[in-house]
Protein backbone atom coordinates (compact mmCIF):
# COMPACT_ATOMS: atom_id res chain seq x y z
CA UNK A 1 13.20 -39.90 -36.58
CA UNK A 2 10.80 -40.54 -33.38
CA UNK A 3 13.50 -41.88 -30.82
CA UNK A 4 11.07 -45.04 -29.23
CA UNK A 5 13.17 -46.27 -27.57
CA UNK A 6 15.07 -48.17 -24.58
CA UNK A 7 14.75 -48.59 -21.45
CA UNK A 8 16.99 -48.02 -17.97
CA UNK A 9 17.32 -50.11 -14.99
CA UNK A 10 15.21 -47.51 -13.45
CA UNK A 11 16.16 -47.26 -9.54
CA UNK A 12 14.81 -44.63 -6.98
CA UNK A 13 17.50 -42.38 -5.65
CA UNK A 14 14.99 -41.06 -3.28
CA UNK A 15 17.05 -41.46 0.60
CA UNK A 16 19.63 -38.92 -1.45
CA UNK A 17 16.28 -36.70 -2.18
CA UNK A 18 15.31 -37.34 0.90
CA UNK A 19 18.27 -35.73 3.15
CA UNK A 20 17.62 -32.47 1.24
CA UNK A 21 14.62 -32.06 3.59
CA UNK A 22 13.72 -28.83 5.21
CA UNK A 23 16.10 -27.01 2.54
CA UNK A 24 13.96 -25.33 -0.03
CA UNK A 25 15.17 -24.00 -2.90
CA UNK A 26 14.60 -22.67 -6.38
CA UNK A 27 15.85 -23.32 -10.30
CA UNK A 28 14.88 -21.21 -13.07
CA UNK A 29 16.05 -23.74 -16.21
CA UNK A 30 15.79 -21.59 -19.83
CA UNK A 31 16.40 -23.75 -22.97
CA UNK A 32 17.30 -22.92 -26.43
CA UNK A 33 17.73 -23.69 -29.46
CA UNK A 34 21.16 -22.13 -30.91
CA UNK A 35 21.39 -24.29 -34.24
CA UNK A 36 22.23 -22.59 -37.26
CA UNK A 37 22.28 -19.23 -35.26
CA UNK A 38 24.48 -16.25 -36.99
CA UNK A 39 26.62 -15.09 -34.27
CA UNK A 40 24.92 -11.64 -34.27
CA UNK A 41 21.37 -13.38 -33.21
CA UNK A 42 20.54 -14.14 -30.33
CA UNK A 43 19.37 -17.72 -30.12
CA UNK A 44 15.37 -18.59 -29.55
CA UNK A 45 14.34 -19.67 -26.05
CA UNK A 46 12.12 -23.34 -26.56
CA UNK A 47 10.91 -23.41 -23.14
CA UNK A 48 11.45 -21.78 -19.75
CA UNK A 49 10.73 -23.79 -16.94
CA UNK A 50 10.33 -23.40 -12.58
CA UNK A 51 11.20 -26.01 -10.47
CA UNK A 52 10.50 -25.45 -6.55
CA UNK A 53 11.58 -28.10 -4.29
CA UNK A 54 9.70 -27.65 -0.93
CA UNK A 55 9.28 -30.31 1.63
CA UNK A 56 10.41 -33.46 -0.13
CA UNK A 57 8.60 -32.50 -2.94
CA UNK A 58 9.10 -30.42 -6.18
CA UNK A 59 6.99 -28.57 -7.99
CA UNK A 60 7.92 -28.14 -11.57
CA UNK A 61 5.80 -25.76 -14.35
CA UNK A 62 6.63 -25.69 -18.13
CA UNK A 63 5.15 -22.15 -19.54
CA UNK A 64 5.01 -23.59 -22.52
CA UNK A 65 2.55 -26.17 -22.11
CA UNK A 66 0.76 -24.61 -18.66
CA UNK A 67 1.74 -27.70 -17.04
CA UNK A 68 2.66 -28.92 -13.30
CA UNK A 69 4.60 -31.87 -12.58
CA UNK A 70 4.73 -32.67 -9.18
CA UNK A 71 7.45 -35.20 -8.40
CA UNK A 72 6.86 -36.72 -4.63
CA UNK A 73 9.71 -39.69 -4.48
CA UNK A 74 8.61 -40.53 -0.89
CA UNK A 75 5.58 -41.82 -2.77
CA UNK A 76 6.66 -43.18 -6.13
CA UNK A 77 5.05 -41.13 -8.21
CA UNK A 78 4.48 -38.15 -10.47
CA UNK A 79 1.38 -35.97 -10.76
CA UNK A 80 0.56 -34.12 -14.12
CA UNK A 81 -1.26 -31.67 -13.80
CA UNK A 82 -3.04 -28.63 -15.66
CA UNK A 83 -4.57 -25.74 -13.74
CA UNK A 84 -7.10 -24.19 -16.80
CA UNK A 85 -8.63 -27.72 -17.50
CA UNK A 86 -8.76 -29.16 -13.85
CA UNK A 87 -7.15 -32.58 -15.24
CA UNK A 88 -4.10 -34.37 -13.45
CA UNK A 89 -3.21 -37.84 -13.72
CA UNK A 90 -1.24 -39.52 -11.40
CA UNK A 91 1.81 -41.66 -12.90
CA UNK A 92 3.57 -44.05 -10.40
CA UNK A 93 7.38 -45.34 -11.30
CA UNK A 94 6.73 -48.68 -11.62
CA UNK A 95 4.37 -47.21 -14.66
CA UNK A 96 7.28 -45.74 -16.09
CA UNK A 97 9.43 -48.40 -15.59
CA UNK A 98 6.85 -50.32 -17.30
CA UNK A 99 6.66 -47.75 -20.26
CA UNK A 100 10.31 -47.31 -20.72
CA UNK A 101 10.21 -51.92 -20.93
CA UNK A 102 7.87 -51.34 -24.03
CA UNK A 103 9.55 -48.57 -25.81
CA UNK A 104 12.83 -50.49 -25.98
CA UNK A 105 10.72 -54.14 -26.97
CA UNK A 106 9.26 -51.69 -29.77
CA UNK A 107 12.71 -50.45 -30.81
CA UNK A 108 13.66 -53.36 -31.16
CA UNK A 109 10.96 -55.41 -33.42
CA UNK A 110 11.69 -51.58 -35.37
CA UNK A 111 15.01 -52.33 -36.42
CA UNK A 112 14.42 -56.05 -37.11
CA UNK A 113 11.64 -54.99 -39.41
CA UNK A 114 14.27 -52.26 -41.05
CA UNK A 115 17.02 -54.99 -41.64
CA UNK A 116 14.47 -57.07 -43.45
CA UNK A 117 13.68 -55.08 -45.65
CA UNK A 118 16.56 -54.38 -47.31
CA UNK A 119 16.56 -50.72 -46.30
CA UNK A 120 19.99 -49.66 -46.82
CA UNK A 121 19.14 -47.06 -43.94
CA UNK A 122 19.10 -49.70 -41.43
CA UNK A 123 22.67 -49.88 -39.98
CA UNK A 124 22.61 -45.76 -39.31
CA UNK A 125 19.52 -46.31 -37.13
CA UNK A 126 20.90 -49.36 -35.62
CA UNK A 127 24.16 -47.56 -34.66
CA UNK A 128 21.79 -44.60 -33.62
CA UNK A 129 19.29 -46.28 -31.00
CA UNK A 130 22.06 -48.75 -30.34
CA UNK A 131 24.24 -45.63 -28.64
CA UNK A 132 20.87 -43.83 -26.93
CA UNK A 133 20.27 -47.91 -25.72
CA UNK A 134 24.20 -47.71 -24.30
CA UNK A 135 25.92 -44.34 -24.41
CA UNK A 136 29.75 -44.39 -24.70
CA UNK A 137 31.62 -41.46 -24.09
CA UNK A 138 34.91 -39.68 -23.63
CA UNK A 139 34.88 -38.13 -20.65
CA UNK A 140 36.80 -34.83 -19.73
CA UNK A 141 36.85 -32.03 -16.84
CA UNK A 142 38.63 -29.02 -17.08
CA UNK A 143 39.37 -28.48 -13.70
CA UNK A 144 40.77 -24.45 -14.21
CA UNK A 145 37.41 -23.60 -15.89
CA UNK A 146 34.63 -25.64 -14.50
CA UNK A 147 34.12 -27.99 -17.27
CA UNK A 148 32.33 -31.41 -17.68
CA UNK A 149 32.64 -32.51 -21.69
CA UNK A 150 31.07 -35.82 -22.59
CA UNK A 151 32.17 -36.66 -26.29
CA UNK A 152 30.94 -39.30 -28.47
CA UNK A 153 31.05 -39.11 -32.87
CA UNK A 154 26.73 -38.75 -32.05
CA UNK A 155 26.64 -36.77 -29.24
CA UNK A 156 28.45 -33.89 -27.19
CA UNK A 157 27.04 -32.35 -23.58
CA UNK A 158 29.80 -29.32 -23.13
CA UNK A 159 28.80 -28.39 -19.34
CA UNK A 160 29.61 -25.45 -17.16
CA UNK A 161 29.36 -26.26 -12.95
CA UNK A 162 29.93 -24.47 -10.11
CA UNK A 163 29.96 -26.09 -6.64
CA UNK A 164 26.86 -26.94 -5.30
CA UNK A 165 25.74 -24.80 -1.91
CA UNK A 166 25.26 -27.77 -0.27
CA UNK A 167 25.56 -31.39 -0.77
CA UNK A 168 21.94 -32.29 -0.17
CA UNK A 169 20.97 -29.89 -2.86
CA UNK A 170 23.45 -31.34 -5.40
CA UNK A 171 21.69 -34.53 -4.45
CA UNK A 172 18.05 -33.79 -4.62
CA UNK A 173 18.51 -31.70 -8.01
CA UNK A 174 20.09 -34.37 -9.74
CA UNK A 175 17.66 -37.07 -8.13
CA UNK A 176 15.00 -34.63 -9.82
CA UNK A 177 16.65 -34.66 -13.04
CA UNK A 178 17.05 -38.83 -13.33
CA UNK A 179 13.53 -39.08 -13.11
CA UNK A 180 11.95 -36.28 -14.75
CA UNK A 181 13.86 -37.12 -17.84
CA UNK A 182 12.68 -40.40 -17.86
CA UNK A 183 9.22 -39.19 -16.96
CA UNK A 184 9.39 -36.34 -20.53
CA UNK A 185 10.19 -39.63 -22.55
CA UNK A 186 7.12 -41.34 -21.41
CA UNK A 187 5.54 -38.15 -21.73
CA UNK A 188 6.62 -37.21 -25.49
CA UNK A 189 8.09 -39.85 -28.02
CA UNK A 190 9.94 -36.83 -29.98
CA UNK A 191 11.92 -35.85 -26.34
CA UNK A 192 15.27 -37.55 -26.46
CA UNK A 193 15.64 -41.16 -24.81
CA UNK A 194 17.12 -40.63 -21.17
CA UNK A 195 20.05 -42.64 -21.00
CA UNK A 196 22.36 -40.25 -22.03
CA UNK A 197 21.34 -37.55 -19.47
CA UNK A 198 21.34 -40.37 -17.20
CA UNK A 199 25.18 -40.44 -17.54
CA UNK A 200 25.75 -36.91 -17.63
CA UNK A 201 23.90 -36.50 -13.79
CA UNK A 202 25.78 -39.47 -12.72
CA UNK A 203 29.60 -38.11 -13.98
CA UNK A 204 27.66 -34.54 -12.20
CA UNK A 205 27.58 -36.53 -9.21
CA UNK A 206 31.17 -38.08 -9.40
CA UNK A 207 32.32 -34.72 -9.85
CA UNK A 208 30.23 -33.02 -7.38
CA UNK A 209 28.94 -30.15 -9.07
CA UNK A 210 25.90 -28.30 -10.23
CA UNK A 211 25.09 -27.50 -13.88
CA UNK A 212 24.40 -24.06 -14.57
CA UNK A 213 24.78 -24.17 -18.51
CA UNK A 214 24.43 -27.49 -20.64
CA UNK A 215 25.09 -27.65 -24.26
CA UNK A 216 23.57 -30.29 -26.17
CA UNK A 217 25.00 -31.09 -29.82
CA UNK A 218 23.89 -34.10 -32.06
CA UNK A 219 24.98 -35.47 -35.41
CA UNK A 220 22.89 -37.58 -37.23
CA UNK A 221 22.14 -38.88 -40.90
CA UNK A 222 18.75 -37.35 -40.31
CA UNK A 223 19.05 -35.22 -37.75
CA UNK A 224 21.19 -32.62 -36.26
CA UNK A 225 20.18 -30.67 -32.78
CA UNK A 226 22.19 -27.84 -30.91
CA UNK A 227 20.72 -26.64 -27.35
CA UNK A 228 21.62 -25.00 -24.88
CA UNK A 229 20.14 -25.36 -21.12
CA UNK A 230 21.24 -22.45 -18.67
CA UNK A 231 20.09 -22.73 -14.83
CA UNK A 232 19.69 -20.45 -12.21
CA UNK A 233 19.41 -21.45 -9.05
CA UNK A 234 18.14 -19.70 -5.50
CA UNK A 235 18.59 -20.84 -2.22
CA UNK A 236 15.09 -19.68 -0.82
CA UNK A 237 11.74 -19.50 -2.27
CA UNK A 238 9.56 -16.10 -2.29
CA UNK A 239 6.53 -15.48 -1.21
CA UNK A 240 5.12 -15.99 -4.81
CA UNK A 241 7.09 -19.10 -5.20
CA UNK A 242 5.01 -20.49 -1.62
CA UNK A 243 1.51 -18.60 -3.65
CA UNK A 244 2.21 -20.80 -6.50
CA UNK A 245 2.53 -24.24 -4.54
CA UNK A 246 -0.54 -23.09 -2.51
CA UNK A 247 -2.66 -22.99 -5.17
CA UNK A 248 -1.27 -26.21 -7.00
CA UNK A 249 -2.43 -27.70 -3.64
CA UNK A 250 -5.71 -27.05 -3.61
CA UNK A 251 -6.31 -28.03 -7.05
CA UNK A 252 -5.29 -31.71 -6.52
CA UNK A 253 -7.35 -31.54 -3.40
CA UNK A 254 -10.09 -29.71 -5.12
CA UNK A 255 -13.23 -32.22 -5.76
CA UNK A 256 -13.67 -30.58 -9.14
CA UNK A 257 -10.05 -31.12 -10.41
CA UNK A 258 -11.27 -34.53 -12.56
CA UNK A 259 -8.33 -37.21 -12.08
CA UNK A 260 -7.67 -39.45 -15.08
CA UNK A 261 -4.98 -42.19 -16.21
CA UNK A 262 -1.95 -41.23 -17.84
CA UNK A 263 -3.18 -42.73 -21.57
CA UNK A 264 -6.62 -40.72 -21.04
CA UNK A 265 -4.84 -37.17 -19.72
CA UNK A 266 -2.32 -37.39 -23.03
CA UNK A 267 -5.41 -37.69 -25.65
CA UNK A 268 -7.70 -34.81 -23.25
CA UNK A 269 -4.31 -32.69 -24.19
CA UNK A 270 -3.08 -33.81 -27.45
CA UNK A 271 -7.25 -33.35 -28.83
CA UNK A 272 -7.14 -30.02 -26.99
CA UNK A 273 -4.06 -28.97 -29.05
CA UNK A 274 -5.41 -29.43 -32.53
């Protein structure tokens, strides 16, 4: 099933982002996919990601799809950008505020439409997007071993933490991780809706720690997903880290780097990808 759907009372947490100035720092996030893996296989990596925050900003690239997102909360915005086609688009919260307002109006004409019909398969999708709309967990933390668990009958996160190195950094990582999952649901209707996450960061915060593995299980009538998110993260960046943001710089300075709204910069890709 496409998950369309709801929205969140989208708030910037960007004075907590904002404190973490001056302290740069590094996390190296590898995902994947461990369903229906025999327990002498190792389990297939989806994606591999680097996020740098430097100087209220952070700089995140996705190997898989040769992308930069550059997440600037002092400005309210997002920029997308790809370094081999010269293309960025700039995408401002209130945007995906505004994007997040549609996809739950369209979720809900969706089921409407389903229950008159007669489709018998109407009350497992309505009890489906009705949880991602308001996620209700049991909540546990195994204090001897490090452990968040979030349990619901649809969905498990199974986390392992360690104390953060400082606050700040807690603060700004998880500020990071609000938006950008709201941002990868704009971004790609088959990503899962970010309200779950959502309350995973927020019991992260209540807890005060850092996620350095987070396992992902779903049941479903149609679907079933297992994955499995380990982080690494590094207090300083390296002098190819600082090479990297230096020349993501000057290509959204650069006069040839074409900028282009978020609608036209998702065909340019998805037309480039066929």
């Amino acid at each position: 099933m496409v998950f369309r759907v709801l929205v969140w009372c989208v708030v910037a947490f960007a004075c907590g982002f904002q404190c973490a100035a001056g302290q740069d720092f590094r996390v190296v996030s590898v995902i994947y996919d461990v369903h229906d893996i025999a327990a002498d296989r190792k389990p297939s990596v989806i994606a591999t990601s680097l996020s740098l925050f430097h100087r209220n900003k952070v700089y995140d690239y996705i190997d898989s799809a040769h992308e930069v997102i550059v997440f600037e909360p002092g400005r309210n915005q997002f920029t997308v950008l790809t370094p081999s086609r010269s293309l960025a688009a700039v995408v401002d919260f209130d945007e995906v505020k505004h994007l997040l307002k549609v996809a739950k109006s369209e979720t809900k004409t969706y089921l409407d439409q389903l229950k008159s019909s007669g489709d018998p398969s109407w009350r497992d999708a309505e009890e489906l997007l009705s949880f991602h709309l308001d996620p209700d967990f049991t909540e546990h933390f195994d204090v001897d071993q490090n452990r968040l668990e979030l349990v619901s009958p649809l969905l498990r996160y199974t986390v392992d933490c360690v104390e953060p190195p400082t606050t700040e950094i807690m603060n700004a990582y998880l500020t990071y991780a609000d938006w950008i999952v709201r941002l990868n649901f704009v971004l790609s209707p088959h990503s899962l809706p970010p309200n779950c996450r959502l309350m995973l960061n927020e019991s992260l915060r209540q807890q005060q720690k850092f996620p350095v593995r987070v396992e992902l299980e779903t049941r479903g009538s149609d679907s079933v997903l297992h994955r499995r998110a380990e982080h690494r993260i590094g207090r300083q960046l390296d002098e190819l880290d600082r090479s990297l943001i230096s020349r993501w710089e000057r290509l959204l300075k650069s006069e040839t780097t074409r900028r282009t709204t978020l609608r036209v910069y998702q065909r340019a890709i998805i037309a480039s990808a066929r």
